[in-house]
PDB file of N, CA and C in Angstrom:
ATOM      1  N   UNK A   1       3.265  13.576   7.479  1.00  0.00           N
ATOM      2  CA  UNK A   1       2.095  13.263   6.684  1.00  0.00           C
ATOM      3  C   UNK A   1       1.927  11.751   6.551  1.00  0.00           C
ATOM      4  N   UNK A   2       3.183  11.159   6.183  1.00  0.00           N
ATOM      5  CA  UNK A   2       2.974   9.776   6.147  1.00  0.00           C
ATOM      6  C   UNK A   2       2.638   8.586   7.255  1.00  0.00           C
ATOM      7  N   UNK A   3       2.695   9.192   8.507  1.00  0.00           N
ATOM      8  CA  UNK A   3       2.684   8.433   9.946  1.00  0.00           C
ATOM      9  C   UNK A   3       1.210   8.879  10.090  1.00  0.00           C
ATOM     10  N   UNK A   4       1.111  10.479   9.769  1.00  0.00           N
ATOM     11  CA  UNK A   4      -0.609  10.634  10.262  1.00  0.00           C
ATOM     12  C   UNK A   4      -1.510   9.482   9.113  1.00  0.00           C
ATOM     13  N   UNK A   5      -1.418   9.065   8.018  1.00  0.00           N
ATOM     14  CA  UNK A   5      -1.327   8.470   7.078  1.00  0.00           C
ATOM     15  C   UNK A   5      -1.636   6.981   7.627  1.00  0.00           C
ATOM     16  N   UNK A   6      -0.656   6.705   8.062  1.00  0.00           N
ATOM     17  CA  UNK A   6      -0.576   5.026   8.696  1.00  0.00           C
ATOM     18  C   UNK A   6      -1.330   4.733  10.133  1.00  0.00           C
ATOM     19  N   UNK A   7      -1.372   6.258  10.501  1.00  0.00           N
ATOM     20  CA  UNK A   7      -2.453   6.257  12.013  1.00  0.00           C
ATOM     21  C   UNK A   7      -3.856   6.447  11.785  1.00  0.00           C
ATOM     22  N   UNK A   8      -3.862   6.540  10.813  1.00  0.00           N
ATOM     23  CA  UNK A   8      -5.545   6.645  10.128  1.00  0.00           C
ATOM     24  C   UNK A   8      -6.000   5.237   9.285  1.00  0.00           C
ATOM     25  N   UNK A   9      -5.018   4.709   8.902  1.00  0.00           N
ATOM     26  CA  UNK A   9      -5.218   3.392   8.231  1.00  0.00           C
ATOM     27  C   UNK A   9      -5.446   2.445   9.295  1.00  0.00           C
ATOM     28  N   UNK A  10      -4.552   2.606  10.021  1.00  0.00           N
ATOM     29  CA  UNK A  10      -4.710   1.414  11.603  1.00  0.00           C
ATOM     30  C   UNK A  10      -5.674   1.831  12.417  1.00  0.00           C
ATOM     31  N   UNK A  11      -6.241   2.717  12.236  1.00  0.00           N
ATOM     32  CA  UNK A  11      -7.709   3.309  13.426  1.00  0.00           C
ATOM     33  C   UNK A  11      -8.423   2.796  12.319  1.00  0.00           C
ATOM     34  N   UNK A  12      -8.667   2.953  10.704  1.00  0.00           N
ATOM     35  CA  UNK A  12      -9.947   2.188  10.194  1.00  0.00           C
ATOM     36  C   UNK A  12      -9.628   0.839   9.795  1.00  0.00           C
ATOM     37  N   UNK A  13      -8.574   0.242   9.591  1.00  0.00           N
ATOM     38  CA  UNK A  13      -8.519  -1.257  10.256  1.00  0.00           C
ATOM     39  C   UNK A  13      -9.194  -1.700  11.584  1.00  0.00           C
ATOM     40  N   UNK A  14      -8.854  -1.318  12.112  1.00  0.00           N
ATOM     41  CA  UNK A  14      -9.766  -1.281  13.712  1.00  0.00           C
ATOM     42  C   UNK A  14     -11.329  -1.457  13.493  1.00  0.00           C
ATOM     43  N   UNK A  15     -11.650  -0.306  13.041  1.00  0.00           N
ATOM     44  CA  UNK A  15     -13.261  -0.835  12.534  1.00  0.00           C
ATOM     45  C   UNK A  15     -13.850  -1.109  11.575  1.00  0.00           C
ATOM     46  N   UNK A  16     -13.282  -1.137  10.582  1.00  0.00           N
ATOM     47  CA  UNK A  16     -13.418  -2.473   9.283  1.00  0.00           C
ATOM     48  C   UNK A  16     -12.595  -3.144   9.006  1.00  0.00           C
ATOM     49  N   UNK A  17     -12.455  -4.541   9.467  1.00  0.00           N
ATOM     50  CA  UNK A  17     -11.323  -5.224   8.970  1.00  0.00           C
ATOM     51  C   UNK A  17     -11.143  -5.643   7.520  1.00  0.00           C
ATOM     52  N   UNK A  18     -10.805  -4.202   7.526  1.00  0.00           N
ATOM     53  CA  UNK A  18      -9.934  -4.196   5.686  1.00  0.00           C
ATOM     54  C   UNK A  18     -10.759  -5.245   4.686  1.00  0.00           C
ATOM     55  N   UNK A  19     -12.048  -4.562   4.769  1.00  0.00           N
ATOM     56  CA  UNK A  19     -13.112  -5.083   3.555  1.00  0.00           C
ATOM     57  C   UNK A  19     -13.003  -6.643   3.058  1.00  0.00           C
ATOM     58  N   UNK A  20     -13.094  -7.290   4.101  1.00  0.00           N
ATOM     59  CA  UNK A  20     -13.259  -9.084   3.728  1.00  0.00           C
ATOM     60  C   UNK A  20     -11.861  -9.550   3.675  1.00  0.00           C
ATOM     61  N   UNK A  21     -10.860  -8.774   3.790  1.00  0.00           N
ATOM     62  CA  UNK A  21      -9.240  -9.426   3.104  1.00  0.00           C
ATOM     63  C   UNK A  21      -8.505  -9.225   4.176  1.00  0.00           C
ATOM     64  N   UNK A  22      -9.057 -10.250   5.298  1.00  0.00           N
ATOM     65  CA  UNK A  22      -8.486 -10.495   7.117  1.00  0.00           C
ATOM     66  C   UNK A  22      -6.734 -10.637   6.667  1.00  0.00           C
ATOM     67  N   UNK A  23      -6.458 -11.060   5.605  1.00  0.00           N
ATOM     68  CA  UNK A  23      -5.175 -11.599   5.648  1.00  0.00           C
ATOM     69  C   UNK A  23      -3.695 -10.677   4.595  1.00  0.00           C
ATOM     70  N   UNK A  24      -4.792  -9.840   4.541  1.00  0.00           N
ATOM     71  CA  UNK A  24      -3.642  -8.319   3.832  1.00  0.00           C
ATOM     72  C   UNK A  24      -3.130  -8.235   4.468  1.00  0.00           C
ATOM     73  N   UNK A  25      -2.930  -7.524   5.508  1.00  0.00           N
ATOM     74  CA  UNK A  25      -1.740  -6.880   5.943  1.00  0.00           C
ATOM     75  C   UNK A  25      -1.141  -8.448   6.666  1.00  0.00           C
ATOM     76  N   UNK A  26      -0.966  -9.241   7.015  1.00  0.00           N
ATOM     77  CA  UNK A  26      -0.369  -9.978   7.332  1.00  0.00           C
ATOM     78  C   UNK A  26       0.799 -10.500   5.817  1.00  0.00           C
ATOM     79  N   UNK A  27       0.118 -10.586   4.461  1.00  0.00           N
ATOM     80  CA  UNK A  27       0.442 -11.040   3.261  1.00  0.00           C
ATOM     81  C   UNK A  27       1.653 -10.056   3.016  1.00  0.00           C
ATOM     82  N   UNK A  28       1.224  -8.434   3.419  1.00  0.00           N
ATOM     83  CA  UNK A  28       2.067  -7.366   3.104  1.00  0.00           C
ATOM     84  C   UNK A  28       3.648  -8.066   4.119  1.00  0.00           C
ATOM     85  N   UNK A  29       3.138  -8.309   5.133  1.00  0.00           N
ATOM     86  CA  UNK A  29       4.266  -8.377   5.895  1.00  0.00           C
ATOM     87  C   UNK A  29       5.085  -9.351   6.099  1.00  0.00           C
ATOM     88  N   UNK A  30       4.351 -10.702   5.670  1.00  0.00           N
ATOM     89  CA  UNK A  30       5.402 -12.099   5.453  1.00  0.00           C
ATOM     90  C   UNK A  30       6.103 -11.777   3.847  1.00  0.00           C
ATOM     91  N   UNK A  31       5.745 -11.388   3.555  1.00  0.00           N
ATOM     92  CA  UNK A  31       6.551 -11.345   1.753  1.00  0.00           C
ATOM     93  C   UNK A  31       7.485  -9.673   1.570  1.00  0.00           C
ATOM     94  N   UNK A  32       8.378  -9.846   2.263  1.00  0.00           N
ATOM     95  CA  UNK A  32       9.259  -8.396   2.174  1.00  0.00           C
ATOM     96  C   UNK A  32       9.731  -8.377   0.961  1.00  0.00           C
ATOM     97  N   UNK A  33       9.903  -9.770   0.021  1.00  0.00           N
ATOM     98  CA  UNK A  33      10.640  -9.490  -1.526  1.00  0.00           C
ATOM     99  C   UNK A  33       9.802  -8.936  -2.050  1.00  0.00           C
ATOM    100  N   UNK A  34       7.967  -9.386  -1.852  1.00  0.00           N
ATOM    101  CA  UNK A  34       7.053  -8.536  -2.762  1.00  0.00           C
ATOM    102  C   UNK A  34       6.854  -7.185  -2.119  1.00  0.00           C
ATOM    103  N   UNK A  35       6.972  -6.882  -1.103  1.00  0.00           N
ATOM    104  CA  UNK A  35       7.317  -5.402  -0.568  1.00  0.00           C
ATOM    105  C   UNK A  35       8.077  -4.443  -1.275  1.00  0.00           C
ATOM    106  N   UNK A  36       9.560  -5.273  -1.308  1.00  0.00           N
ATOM    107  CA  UNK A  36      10.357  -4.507  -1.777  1.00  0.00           C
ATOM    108  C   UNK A  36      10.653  -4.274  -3.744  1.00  0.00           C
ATOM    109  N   UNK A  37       9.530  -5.159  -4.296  1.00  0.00           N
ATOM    110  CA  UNK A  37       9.487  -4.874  -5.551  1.00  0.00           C
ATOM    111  C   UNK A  37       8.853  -3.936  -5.715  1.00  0.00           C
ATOM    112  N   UNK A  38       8.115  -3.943  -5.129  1.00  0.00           N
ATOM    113  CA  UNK A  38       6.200  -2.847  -4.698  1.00  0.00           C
ATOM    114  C   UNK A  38       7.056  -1.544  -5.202  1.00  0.00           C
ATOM    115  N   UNK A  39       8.050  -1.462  -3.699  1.00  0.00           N
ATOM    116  CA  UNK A  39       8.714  -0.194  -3.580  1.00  0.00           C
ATOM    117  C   UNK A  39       9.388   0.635  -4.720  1.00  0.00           C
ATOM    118  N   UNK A  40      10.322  -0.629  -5.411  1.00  0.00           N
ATOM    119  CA  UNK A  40      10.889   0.041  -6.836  1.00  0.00           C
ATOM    120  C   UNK A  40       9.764   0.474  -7.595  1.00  0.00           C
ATOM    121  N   UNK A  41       8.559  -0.290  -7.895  1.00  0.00           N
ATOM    122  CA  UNK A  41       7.557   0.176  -9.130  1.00  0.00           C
ATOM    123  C   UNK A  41       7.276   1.685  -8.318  1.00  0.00           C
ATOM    124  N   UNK A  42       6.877   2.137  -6.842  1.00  0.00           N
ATOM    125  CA  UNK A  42       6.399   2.961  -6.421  1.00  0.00           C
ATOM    126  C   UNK A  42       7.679   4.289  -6.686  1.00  0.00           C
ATOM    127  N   UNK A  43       9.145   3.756  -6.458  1.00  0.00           N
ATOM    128  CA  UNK A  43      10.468   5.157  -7.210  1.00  0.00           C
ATOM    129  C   UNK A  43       9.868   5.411  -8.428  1.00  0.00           C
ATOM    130  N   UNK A  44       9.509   4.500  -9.148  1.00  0.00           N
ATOM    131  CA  UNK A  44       9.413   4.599 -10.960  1.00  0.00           C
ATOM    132  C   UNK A  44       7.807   5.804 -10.987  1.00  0.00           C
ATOM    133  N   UNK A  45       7.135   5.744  -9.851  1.00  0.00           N
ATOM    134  CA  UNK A  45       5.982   6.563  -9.947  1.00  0.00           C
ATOM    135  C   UNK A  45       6.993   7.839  -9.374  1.00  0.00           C
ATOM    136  N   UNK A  46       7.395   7.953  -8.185  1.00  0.00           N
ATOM    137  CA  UNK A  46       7.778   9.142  -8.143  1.00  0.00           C
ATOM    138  C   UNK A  46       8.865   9.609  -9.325  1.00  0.00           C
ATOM    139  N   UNK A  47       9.429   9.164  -9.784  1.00  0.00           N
ATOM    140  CA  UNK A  47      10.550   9.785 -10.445  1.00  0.00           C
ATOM    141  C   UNK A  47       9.726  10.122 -11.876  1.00  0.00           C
ATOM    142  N   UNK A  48       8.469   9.768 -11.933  1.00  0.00           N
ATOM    143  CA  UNK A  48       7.299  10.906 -12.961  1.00  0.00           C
ATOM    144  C   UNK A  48       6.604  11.872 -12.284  1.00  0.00           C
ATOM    145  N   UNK A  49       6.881  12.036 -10.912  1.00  0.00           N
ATOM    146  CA  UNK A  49       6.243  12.849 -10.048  1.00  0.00           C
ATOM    147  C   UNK A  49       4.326  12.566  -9.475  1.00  0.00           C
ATOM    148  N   UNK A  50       4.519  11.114  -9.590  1.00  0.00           N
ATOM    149  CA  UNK A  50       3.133  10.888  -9.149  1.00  0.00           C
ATOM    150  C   UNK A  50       2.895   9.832  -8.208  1.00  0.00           C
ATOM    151  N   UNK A  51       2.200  10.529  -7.203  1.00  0.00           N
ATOM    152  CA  UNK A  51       2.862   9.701  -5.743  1.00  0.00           C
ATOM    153  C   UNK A  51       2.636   8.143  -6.023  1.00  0.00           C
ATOM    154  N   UNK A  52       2.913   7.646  -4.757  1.00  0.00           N
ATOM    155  CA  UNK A  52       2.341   5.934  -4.885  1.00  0.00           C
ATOM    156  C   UNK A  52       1.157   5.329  -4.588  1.00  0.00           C
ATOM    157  N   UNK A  53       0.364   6.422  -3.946  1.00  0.00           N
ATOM    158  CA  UNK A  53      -1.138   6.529  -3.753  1.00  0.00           C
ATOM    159  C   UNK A  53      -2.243   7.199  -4.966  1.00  0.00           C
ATOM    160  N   UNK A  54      -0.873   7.412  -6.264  1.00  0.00           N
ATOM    161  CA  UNK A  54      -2.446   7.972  -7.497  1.00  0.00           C
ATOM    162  C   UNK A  54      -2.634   6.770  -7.520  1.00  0.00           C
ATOM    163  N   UNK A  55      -3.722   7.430  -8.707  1.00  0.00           N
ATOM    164  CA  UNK A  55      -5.016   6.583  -8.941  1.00  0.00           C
ATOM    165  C   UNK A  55      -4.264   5.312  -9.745  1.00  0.00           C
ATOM    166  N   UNK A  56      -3.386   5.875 -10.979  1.00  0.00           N
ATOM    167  CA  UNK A  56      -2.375   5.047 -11.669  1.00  0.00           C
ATOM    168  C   UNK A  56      -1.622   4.452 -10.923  1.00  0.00           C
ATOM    169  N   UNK A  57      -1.055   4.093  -9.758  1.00  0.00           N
ATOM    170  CA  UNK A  57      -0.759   2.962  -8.954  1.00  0.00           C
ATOM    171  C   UNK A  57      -1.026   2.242  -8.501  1.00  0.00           C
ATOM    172  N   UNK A  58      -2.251   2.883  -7.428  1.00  0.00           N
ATOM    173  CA  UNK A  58      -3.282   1.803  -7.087  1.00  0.00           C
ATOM    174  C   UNK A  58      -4.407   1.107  -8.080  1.00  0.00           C
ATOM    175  N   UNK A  59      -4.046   1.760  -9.310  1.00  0.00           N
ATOM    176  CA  UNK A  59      -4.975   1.000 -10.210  1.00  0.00           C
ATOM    177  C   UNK A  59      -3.795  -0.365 -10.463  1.00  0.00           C
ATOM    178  N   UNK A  60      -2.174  -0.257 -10.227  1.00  0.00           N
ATOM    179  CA  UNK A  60      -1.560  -1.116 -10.393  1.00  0.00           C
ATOM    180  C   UNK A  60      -1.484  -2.093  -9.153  1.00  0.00           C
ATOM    181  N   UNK A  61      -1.038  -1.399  -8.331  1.00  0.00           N
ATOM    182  CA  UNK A  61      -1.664  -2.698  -7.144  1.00  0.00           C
ATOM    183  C   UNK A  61      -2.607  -3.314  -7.184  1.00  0.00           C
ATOM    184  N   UNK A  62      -3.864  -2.791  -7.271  1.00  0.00           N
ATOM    185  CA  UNK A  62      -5.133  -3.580  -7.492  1.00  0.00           C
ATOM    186  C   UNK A  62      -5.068  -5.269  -8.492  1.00  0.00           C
ATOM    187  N   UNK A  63      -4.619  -4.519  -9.445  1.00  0.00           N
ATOM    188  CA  UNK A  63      -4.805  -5.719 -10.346  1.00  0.00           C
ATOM    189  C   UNK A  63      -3.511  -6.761 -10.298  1.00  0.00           C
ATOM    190  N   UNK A  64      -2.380  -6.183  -9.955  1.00  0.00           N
ATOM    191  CA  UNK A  64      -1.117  -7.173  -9.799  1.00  0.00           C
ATOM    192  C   UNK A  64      -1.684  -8.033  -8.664  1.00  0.00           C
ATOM    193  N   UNK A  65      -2.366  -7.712  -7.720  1.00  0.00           N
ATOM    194  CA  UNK A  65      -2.567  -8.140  -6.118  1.00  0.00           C
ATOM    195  C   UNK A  65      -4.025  -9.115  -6.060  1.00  0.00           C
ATOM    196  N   UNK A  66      -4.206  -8.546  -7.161  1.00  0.00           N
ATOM    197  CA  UNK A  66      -6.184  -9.097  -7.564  1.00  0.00           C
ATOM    198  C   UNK A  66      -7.006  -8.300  -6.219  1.00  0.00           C
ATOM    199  N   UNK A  67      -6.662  -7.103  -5.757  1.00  0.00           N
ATOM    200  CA  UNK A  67      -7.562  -6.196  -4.732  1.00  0.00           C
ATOM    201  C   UNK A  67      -8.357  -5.325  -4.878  1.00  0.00           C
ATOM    202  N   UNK A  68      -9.378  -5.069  -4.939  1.00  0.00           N
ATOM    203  CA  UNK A  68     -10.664  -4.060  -4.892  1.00  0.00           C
ATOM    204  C   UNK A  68      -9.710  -2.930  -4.449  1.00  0.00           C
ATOM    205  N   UNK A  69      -9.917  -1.520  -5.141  1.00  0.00           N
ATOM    206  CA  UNK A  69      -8.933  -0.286  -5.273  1.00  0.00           C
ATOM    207  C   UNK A  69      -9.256   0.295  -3.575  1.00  0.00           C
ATOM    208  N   UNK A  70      -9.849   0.071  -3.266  1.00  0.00           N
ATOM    209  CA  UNK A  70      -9.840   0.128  -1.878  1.00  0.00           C
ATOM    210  C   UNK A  70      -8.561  -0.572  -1.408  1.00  0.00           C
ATOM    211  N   UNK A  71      -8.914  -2.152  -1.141  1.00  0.00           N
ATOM    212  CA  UNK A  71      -7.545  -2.774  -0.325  1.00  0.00           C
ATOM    213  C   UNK A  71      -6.394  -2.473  -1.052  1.00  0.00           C
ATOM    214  N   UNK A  72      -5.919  -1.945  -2.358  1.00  0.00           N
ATOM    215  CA  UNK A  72      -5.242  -1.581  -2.242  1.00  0.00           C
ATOM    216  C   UNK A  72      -4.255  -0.537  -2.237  1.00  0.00           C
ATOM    217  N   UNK A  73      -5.547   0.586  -1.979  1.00  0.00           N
ATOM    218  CA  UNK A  73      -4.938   1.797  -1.498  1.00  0.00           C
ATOM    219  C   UNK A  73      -4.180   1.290  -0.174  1.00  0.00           C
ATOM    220  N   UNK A  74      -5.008   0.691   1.018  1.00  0.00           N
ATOM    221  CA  UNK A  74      -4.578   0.521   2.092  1.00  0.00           C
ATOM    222  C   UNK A  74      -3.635  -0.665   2.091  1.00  0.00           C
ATOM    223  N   UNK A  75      -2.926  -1.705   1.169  1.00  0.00           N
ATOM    224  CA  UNK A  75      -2.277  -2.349   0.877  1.00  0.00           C
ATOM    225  C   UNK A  75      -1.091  -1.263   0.330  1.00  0.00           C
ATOM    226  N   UNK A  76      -1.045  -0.642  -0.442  1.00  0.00           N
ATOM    227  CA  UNK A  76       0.337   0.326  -0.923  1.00  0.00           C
ATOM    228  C   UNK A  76       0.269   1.149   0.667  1.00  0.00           C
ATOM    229  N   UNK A  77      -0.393   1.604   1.379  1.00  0.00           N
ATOM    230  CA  UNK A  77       0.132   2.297   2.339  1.00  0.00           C
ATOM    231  C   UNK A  77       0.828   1.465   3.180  1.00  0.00           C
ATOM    232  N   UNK A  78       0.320   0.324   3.505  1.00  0.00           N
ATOM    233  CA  UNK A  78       1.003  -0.405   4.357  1.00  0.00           C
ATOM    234  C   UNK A  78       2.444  -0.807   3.974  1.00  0.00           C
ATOM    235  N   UNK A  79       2.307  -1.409   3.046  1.00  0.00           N
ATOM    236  CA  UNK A  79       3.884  -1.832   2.290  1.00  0.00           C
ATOM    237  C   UNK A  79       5.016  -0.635   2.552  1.00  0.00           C
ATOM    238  N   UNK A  80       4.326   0.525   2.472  1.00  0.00           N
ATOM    239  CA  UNK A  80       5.655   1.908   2.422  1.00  0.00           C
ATOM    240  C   UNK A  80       5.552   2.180   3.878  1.00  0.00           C
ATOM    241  N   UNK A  81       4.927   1.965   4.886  1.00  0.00           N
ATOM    242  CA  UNK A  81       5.463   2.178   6.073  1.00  0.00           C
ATOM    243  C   UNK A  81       6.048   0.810   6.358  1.00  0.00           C
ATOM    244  N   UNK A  82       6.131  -0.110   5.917  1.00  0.00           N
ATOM    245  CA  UNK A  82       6.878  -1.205   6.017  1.00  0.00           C
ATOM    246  C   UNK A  82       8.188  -1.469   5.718  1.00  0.00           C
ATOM    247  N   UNK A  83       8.378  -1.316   4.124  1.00  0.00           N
ATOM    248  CA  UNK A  83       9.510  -0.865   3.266  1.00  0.00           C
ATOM    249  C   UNK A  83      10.190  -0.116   2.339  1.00  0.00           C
ATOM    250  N   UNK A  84       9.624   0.744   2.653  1.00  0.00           N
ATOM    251  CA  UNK A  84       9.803   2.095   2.022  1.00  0.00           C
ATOM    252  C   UNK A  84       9.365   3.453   2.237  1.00  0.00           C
ATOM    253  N   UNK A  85       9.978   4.162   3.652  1.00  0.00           N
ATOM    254  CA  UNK A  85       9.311   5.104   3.691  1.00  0.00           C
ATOM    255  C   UNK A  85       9.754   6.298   3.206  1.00  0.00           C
ATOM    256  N   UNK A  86      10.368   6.068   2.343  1.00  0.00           N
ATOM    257  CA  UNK A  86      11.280   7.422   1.437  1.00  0.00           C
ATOM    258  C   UNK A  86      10.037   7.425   0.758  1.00  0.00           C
ATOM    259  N   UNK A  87       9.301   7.170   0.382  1.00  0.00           N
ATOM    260  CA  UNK A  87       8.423   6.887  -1.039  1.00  0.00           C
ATOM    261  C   UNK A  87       7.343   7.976  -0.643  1.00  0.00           C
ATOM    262  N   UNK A  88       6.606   8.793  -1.382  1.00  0.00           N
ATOM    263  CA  UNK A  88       5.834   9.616  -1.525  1.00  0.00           C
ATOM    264  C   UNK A  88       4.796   9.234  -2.402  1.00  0.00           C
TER     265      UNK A  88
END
């Protein structure tokens, strides 16, 4: 689920480059410490049983990241196929 997940994010990267913010996924991927903090807040969602893609997460990415809930739906996906793919 999570690869079909990341193969659907990178096919609509492809034809919208990620809504004005050319430099997300590059940001996701030079900063692995902010990756890997991402990841702990995203255990602390599962271990209430609510993935890292609710609404209550990405309402937290959004605003920690300053991203329109869009980029950062596709900002938390990226980060967990990055560094964390235990994460649900």
């Amino acid at each position: 689920m999570k690869s079909f997940l990341f193969v659907l994010f990178m096919l609509s990267s492809s034809l919208n480059p990620i809504l004005s913010q050319p430099n997300l996924l590059e940001r996701a991927k030079n900063n692995p410490n902010e990756g890997l903090k991402l990841c702990k807040k995203f255990k602390e969602y599962n271990a209430d049983n609510k993935s890292a893609t609710s609404v209550k997460a990405t309402n937290f990415v959004s605003k920690k990241n300053k991203l329109s809930l869009v980029n950062a739906e596709f900002y938390s996906i990226y980060v967990i196929g990055l560094y964390c793919p235990e994460i649900y």
